[in-house]
PDB file of N, CA and C in Angstrom:
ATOM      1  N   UNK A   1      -0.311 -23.209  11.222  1.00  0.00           N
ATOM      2  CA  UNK A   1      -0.844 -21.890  11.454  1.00  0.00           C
ATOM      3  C   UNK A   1      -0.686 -21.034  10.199  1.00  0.00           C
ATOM      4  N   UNK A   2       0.466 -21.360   9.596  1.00  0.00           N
ATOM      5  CA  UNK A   2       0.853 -20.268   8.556  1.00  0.00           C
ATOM      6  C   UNK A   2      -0.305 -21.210   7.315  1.00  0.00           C
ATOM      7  N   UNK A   3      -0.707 -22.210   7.171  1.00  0.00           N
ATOM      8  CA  UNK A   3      -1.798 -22.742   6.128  1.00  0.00           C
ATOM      9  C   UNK A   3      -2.836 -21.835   6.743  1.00  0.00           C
ATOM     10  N   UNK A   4      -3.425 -21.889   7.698  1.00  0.00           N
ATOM     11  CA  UNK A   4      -4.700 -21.533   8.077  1.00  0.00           C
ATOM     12  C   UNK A   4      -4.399 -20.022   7.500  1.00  0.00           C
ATOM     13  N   UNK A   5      -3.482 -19.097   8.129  1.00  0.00           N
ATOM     14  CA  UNK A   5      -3.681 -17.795   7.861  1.00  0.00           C
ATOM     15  C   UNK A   5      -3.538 -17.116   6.680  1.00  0.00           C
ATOM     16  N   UNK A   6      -2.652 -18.224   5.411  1.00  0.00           N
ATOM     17  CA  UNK A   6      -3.037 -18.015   4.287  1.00  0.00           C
ATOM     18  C   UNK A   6      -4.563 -18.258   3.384  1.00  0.00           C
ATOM     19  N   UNK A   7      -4.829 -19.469   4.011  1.00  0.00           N
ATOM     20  CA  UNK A   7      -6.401 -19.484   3.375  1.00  0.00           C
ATOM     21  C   UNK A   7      -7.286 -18.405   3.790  1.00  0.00           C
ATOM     22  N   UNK A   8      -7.139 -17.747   4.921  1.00  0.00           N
ATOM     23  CA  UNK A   8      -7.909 -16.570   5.341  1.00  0.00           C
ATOM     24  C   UNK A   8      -7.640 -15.552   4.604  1.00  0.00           C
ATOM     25  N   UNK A   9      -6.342 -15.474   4.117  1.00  0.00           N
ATOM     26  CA  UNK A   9      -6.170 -14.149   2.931  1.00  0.00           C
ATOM     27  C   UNK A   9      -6.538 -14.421   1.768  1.00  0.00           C
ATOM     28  N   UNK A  10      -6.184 -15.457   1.558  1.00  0.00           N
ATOM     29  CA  UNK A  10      -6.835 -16.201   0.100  1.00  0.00           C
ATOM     30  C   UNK A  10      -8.403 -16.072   0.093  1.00  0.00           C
ATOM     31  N   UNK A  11      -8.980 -15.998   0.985  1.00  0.00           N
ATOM     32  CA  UNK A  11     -10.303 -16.434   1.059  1.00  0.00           C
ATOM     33  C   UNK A  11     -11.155 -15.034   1.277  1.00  0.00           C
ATOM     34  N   UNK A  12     -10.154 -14.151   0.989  1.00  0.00           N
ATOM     35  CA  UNK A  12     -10.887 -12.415   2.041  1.00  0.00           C
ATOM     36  C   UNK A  12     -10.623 -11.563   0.442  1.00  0.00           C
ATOM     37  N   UNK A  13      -9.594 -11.778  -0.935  1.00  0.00           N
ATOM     38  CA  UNK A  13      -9.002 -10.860  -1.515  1.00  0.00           C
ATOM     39  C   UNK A  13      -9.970 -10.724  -2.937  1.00  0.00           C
ATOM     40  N   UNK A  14     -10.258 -10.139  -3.678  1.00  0.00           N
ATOM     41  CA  UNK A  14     -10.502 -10.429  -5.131  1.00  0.00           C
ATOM     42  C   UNK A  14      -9.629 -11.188  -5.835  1.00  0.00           C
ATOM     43  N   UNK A  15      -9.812 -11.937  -7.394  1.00  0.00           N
ATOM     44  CA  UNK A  15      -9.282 -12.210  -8.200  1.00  0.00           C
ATOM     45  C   UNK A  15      -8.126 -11.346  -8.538  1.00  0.00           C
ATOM     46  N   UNK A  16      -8.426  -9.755  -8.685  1.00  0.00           N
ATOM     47  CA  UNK A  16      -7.590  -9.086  -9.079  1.00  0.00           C
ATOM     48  C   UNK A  16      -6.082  -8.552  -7.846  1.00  0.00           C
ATOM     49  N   UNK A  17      -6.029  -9.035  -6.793  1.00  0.00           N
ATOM     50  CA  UNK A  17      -5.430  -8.706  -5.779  1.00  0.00           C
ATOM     51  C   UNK A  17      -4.458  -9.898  -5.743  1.00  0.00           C
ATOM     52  N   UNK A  18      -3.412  -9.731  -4.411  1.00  0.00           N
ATOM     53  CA  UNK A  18      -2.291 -10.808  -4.594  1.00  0.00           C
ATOM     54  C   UNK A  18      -1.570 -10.432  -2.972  1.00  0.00           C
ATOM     55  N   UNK A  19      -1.173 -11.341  -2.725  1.00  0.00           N
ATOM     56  CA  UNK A  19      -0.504 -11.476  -1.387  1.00  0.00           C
ATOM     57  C   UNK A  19       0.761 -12.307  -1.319  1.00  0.00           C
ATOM     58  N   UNK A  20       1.617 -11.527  -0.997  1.00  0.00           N
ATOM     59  CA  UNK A  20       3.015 -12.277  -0.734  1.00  0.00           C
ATOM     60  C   UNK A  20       3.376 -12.343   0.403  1.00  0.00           C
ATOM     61  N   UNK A  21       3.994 -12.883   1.236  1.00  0.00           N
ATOM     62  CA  UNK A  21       4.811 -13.701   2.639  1.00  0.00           C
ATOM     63  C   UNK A  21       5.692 -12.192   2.618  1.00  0.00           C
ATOM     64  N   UNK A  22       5.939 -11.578   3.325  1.00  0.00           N
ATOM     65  CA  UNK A  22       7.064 -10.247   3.335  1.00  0.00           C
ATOM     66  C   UNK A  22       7.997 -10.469   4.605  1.00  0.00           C
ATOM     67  N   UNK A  23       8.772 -11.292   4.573  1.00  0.00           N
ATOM     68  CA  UNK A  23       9.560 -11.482   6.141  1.00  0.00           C
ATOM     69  C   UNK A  23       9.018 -12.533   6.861  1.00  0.00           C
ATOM     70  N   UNK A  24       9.855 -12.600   7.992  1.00  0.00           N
ATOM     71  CA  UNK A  24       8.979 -14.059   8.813  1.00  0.00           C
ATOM     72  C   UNK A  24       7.778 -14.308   8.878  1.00  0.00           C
ATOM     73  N   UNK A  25       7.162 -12.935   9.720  1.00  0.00           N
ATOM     74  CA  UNK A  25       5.735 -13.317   9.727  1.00  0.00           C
ATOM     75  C   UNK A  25       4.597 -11.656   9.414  1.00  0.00           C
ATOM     76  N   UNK A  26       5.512 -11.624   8.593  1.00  0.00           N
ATOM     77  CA  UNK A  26       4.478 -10.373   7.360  1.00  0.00           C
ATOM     78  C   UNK A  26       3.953 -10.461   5.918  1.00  0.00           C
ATOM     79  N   UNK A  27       3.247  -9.947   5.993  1.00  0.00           N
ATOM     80  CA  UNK A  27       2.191 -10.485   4.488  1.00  0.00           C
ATOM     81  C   UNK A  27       2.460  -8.856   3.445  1.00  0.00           C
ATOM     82  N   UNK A  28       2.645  -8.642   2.415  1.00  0.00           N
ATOM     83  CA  UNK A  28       2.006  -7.950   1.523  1.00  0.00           C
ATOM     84  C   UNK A  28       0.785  -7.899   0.936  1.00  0.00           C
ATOM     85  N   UNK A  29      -0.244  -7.167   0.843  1.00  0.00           N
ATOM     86  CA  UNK A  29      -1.755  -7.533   0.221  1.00  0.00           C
ATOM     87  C   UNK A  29      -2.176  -6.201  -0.654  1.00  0.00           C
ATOM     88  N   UNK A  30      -2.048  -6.696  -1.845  1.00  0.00           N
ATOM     89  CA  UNK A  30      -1.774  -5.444  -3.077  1.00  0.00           C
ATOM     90  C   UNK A  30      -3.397  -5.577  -3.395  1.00  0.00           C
ATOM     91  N   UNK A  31      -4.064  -4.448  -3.289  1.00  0.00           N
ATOM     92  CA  UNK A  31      -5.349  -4.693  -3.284  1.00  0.00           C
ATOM     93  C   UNK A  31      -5.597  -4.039  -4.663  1.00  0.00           C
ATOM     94  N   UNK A  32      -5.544  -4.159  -5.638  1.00  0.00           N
ATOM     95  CA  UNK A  32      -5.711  -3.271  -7.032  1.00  0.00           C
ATOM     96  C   UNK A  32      -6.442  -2.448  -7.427  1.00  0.00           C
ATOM     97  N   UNK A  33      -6.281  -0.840  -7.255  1.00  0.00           N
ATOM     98  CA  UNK A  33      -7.356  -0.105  -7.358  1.00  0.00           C
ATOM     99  C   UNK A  33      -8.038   0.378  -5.876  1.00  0.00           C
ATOM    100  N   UNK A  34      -8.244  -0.379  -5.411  1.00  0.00           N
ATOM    101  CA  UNK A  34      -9.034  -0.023  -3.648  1.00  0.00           C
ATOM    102  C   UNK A  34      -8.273   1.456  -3.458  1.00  0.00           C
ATOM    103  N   UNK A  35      -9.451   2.452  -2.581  1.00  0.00           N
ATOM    104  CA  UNK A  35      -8.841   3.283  -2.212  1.00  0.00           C
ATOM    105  C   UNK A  35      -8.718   3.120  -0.847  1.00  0.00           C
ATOM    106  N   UNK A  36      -8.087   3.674   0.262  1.00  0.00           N
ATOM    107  CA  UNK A  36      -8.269   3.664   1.370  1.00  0.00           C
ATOM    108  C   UNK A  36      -8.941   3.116   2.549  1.00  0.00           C
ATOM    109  N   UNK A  37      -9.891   3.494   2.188  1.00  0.00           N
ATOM    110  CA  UNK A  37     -11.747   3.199   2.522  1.00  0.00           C
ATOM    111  C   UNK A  37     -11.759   1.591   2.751  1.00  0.00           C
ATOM    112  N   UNK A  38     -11.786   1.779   1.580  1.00  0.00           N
ATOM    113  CA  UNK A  38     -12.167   0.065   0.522  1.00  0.00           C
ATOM    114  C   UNK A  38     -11.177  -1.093   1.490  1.00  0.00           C
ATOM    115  N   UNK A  39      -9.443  -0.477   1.285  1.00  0.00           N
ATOM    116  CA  UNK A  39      -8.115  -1.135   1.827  1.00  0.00           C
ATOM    117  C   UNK A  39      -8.913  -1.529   3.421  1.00  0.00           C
ATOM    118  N   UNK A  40      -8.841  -0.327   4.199  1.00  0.00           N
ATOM    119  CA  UNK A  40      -9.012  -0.827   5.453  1.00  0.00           C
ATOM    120  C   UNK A  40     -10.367  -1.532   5.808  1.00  0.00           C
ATOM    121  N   UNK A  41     -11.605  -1.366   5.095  1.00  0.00           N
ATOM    122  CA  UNK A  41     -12.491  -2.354   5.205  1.00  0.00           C
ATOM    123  C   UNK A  41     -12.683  -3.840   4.868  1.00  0.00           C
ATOM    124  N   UNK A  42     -11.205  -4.164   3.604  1.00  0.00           N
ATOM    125  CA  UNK A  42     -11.217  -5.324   3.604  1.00  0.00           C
ATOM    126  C   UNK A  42      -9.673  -5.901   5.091  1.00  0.00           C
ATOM    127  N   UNK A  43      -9.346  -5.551   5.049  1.00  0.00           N
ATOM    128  CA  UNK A  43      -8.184  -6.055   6.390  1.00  0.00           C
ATOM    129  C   UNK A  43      -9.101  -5.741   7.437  1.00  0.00           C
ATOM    130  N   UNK A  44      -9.747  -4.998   8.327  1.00  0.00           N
ATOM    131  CA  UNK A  44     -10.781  -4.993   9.218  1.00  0.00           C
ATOM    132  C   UNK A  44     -11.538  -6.499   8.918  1.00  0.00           C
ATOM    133  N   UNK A  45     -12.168  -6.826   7.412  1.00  0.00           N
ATOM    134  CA  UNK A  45     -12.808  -8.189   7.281  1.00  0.00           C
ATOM    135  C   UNK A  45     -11.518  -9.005   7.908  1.00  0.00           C
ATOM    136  N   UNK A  46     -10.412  -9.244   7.449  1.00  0.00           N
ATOM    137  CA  UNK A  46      -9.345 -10.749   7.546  1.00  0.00           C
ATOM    138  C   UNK A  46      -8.972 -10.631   9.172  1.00  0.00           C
ATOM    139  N   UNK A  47      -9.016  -8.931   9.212  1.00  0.00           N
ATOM    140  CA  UNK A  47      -8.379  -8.988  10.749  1.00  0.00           C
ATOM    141  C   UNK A  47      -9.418  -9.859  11.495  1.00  0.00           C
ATOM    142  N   UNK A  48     -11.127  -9.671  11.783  1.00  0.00           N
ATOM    143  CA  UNK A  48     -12.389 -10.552  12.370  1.00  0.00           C
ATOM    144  C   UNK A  48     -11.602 -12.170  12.024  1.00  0.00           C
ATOM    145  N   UNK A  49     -12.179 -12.011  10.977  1.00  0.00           N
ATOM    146  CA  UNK A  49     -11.581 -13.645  10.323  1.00  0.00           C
ATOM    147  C   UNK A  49     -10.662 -14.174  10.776  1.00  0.00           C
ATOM    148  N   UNK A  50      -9.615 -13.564  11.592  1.00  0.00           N
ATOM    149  CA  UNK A  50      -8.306 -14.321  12.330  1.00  0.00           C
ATOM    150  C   UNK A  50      -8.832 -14.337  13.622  1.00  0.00           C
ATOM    151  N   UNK A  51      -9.014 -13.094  14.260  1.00  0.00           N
ATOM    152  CA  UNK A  51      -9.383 -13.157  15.320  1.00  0.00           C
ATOM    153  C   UNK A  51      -9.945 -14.264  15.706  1.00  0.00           C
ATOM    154  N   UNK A  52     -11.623 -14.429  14.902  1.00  0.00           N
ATOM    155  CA  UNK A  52     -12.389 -15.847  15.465  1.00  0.00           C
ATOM    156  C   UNK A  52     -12.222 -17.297  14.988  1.00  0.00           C
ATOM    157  N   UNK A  53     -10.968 -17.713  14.237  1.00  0.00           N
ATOM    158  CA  UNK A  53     -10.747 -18.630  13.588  1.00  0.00           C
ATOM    159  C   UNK A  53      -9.834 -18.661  14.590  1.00  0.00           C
ATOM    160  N   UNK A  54      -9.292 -20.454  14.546  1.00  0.00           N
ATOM    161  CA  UNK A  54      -8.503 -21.137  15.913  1.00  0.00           C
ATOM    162  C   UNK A  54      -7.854 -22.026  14.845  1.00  0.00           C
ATOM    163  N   UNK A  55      -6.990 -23.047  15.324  1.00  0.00           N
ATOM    164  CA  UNK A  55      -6.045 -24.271  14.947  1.00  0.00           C
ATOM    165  C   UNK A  55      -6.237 -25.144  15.588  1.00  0.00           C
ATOM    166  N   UNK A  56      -6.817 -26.309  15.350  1.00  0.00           N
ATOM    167  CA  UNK A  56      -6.646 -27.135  16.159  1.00  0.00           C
ATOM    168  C   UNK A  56      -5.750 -28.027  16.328  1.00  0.00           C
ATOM    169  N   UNK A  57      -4.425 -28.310  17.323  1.00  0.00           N
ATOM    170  CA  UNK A  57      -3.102 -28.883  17.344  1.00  0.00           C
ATOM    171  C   UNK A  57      -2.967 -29.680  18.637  1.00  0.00           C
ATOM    172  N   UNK A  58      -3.321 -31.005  18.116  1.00  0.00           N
ATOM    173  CA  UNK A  58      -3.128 -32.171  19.190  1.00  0.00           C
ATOM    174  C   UNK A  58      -4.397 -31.765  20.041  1.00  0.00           C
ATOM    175  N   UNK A  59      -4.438 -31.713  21.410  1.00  0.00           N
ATOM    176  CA  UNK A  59      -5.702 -31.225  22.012  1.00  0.00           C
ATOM    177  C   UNK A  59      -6.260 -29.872  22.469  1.00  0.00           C
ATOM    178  N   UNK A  60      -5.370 -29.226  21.631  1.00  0.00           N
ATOM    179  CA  UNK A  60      -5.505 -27.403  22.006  1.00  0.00           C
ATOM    180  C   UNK A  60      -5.782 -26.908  20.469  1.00  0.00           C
ATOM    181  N   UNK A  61      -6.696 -25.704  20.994  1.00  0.00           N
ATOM    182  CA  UNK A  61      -7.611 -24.977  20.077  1.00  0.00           C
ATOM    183  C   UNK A  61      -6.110 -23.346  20.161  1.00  0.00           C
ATOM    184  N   UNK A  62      -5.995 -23.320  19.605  1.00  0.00           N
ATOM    185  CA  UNK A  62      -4.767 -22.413  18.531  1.00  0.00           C
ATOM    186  C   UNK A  62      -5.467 -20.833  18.020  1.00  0.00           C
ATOM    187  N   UNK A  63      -5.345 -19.455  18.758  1.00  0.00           N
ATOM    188  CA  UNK A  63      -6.068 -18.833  18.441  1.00  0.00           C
ATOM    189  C   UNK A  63      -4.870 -17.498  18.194  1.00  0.00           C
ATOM    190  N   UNK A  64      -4.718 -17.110  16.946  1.00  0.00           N
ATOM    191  CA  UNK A  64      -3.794 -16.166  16.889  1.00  0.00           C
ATOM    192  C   UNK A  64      -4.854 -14.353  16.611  1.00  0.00           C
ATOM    193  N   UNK A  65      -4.328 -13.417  16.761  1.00  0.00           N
ATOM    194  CA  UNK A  65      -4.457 -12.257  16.068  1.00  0.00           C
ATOM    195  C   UNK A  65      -3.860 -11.395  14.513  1.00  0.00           C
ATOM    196  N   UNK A  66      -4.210 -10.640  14.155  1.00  0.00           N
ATOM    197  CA  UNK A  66      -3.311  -9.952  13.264  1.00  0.00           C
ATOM    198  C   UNK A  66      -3.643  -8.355  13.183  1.00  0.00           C
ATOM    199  N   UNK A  67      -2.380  -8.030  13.557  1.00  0.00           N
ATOM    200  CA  UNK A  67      -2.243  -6.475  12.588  1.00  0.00           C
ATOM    201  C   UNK A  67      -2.077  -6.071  11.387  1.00  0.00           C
ATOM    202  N   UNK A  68      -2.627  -4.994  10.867  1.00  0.00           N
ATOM    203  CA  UNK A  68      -2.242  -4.101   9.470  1.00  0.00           C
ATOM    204  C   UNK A  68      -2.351  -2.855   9.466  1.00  0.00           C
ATOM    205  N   UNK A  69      -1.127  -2.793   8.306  1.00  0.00           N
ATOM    206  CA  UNK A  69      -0.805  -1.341   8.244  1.00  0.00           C
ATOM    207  C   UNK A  69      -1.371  -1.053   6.316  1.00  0.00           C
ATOM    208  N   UNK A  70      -1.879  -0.012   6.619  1.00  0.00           N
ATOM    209  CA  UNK A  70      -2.879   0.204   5.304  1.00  0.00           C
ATOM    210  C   UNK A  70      -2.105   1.710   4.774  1.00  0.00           C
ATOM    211  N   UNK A  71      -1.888   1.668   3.590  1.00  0.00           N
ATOM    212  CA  UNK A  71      -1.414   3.066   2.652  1.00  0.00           C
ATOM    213  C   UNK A  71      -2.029   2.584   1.518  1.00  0.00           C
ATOM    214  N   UNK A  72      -2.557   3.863   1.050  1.00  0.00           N
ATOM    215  CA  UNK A  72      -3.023   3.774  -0.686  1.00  0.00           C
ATOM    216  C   UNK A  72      -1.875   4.883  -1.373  1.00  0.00           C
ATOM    217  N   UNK A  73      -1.672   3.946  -2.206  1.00  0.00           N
ATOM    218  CA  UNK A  73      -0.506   4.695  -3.070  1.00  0.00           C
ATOM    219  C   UNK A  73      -1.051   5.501  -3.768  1.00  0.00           C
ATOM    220  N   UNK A  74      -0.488   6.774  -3.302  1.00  0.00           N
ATOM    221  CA  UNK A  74      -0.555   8.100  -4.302  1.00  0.00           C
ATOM    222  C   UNK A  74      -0.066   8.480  -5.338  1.00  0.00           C
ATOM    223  N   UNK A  75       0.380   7.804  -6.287  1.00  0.00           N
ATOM    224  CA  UNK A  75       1.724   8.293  -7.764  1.00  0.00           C
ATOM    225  C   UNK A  75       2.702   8.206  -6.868  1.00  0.00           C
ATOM    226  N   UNK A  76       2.928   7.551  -5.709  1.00  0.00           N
ATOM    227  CA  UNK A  76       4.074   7.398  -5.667  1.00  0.00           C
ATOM    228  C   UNK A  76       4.559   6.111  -6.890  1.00  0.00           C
ATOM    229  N   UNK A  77       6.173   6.351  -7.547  1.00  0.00           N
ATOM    230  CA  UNK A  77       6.276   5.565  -8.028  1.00  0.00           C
ATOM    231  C   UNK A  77       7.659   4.074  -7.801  1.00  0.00           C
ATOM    232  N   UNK A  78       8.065   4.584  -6.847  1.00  0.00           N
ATOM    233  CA  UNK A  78       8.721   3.577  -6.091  1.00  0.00           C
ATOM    234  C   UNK A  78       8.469   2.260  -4.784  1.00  0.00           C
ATOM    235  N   UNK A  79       8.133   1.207  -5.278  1.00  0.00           N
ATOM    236  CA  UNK A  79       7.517   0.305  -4.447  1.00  0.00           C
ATOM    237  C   UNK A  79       8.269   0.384  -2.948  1.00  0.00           C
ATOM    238  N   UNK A  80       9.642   0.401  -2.908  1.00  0.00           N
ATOM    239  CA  UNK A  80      10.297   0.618  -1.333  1.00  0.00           C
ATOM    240  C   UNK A  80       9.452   1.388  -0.530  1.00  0.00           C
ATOM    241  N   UNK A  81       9.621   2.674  -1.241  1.00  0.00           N
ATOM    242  CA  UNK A  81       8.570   4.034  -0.337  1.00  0.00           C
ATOM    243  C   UNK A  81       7.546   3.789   0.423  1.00  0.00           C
ATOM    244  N   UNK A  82       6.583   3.043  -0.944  1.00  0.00           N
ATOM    245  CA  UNK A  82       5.075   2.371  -0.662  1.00  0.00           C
ATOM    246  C   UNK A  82       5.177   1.389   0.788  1.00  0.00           C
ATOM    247  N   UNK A  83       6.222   0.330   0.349  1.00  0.00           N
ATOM    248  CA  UNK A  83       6.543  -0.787   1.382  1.00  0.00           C
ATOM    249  C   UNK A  83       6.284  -0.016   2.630  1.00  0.00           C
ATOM    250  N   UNK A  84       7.428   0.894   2.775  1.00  0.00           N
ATOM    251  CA  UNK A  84       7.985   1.595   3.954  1.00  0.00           C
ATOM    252  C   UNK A  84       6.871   2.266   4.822  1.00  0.00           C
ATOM    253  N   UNK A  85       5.699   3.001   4.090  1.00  0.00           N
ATOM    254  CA  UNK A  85       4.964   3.765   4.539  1.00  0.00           C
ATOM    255  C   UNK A  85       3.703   2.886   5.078  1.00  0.00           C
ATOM    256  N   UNK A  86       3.468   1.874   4.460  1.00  0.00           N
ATOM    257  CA  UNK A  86       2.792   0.601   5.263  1.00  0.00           C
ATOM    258  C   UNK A  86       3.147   0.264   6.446  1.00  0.00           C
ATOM    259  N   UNK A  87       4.387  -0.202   6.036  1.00  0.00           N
ATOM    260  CA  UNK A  87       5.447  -0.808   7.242  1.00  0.00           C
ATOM    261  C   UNK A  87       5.199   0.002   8.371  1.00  0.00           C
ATOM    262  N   UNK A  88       5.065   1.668   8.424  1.00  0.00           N
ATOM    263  CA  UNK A  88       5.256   2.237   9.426  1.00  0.00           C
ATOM    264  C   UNK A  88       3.590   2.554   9.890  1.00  0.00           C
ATOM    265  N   UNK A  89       3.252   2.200   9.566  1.00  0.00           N
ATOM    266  CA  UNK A  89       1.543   2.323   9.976  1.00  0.00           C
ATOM    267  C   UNK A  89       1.238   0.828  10.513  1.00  0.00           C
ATOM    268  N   UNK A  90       1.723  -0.661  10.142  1.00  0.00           N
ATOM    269  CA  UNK A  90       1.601  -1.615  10.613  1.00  0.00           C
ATOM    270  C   UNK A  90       2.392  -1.408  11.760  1.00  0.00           C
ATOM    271  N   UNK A  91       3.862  -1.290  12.277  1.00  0.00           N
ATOM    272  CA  UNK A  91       4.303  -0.874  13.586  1.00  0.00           C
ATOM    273  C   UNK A  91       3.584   0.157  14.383  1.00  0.00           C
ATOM    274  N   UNK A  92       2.448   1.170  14.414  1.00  0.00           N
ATOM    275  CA  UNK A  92       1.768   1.687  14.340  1.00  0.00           C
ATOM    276  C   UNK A  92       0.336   0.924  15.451  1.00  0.00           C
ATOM    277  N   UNK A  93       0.221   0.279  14.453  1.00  0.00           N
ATOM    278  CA  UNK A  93      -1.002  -0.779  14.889  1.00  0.00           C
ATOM    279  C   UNK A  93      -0.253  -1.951  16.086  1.00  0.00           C
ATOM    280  N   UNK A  94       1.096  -2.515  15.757  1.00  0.00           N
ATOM    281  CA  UNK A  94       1.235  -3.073  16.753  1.00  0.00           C
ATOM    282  C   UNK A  94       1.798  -2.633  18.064  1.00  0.00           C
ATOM    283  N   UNK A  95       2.534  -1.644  17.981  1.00  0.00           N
ATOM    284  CA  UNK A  95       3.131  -0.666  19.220  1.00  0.00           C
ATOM    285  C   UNK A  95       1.749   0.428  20.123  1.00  0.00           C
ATOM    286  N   UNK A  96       0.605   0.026  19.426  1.00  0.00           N
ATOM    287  CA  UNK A  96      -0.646   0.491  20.266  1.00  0.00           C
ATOM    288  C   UNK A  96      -1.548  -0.398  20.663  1.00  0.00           C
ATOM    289  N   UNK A  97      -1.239  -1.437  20.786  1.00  0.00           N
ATOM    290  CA  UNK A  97      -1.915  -2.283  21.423  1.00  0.00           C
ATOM    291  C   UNK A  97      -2.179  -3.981  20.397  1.00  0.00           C
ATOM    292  N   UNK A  98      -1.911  -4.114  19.263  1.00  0.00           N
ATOM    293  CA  UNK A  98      -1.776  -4.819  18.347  1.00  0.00           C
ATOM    294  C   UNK A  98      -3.352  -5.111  18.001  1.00  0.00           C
ATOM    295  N   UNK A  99      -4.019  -6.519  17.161  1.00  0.00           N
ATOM    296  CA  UNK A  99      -5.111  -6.848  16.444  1.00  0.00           C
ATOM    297  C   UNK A  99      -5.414  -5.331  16.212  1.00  0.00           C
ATOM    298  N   UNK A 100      -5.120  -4.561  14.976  1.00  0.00           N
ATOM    299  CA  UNK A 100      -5.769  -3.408  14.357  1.00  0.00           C
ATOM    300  C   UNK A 100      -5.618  -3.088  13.778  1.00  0.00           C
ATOM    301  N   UNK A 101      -6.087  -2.619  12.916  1.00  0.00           N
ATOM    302  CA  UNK A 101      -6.079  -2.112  11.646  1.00  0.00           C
ATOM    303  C   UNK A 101      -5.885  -0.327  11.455  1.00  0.00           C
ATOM    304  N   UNK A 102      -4.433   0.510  11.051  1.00  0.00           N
ATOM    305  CA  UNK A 102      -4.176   1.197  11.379  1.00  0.00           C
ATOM    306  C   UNK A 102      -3.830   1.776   9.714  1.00  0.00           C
ATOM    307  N   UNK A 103      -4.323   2.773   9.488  1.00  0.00           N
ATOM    308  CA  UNK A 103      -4.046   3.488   7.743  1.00  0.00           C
ATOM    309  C   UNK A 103      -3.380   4.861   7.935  1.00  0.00           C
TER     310      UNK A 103
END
């Protein structure tokens, strides 16, 4: 599952962008430059892309969701902050019902 849902990020980001594993099962996705707009229209794309993509494991079809939490960094210049203020917009998205995309 965790192959499949990386090729879906891999497969959704620009060249110039990058995604790291952040905790068990959280992603970082540094979108370079994107403002807001841009951020939540590409996670709206990966969020579809999970949604209708499955696993297939032994004789069962494997169908997960995903949430995100979207901030565009303002001059802030401390990455924790940044982290944090994501972080709390992704809990956000999942404490309202989860699959959503929440900025």
């Amino acid at each position: 599952m965790l192959k499949h849902f990386a090729s879906i990020l891999q497969d959704s980001i620009r060249k110039s962008d990058w995604v790291a594993r952040y905790g068990g099962e959280e992603f970082l996705i540094v979108l370079n430059g994107a403002n807001k707009e841009k951020a939540v229209e590409i996670a709206e794309r990966i969020r579809k892309k999970v949604e209708e993509g499955a696993v297939k494991y032994n004789n069962l079809q494997i169908k997960i969701t995903a949430s995100f939490g979207v901030y565009e960094v303002l001059g802030e210049t401390n990455y924790l902050d940044v982290i944090e203020k994501a972080d709390k917009n992704l809990y956000t998205a999942k404490n309202t019902g989860r699959n959503k995309v929440v900025a």
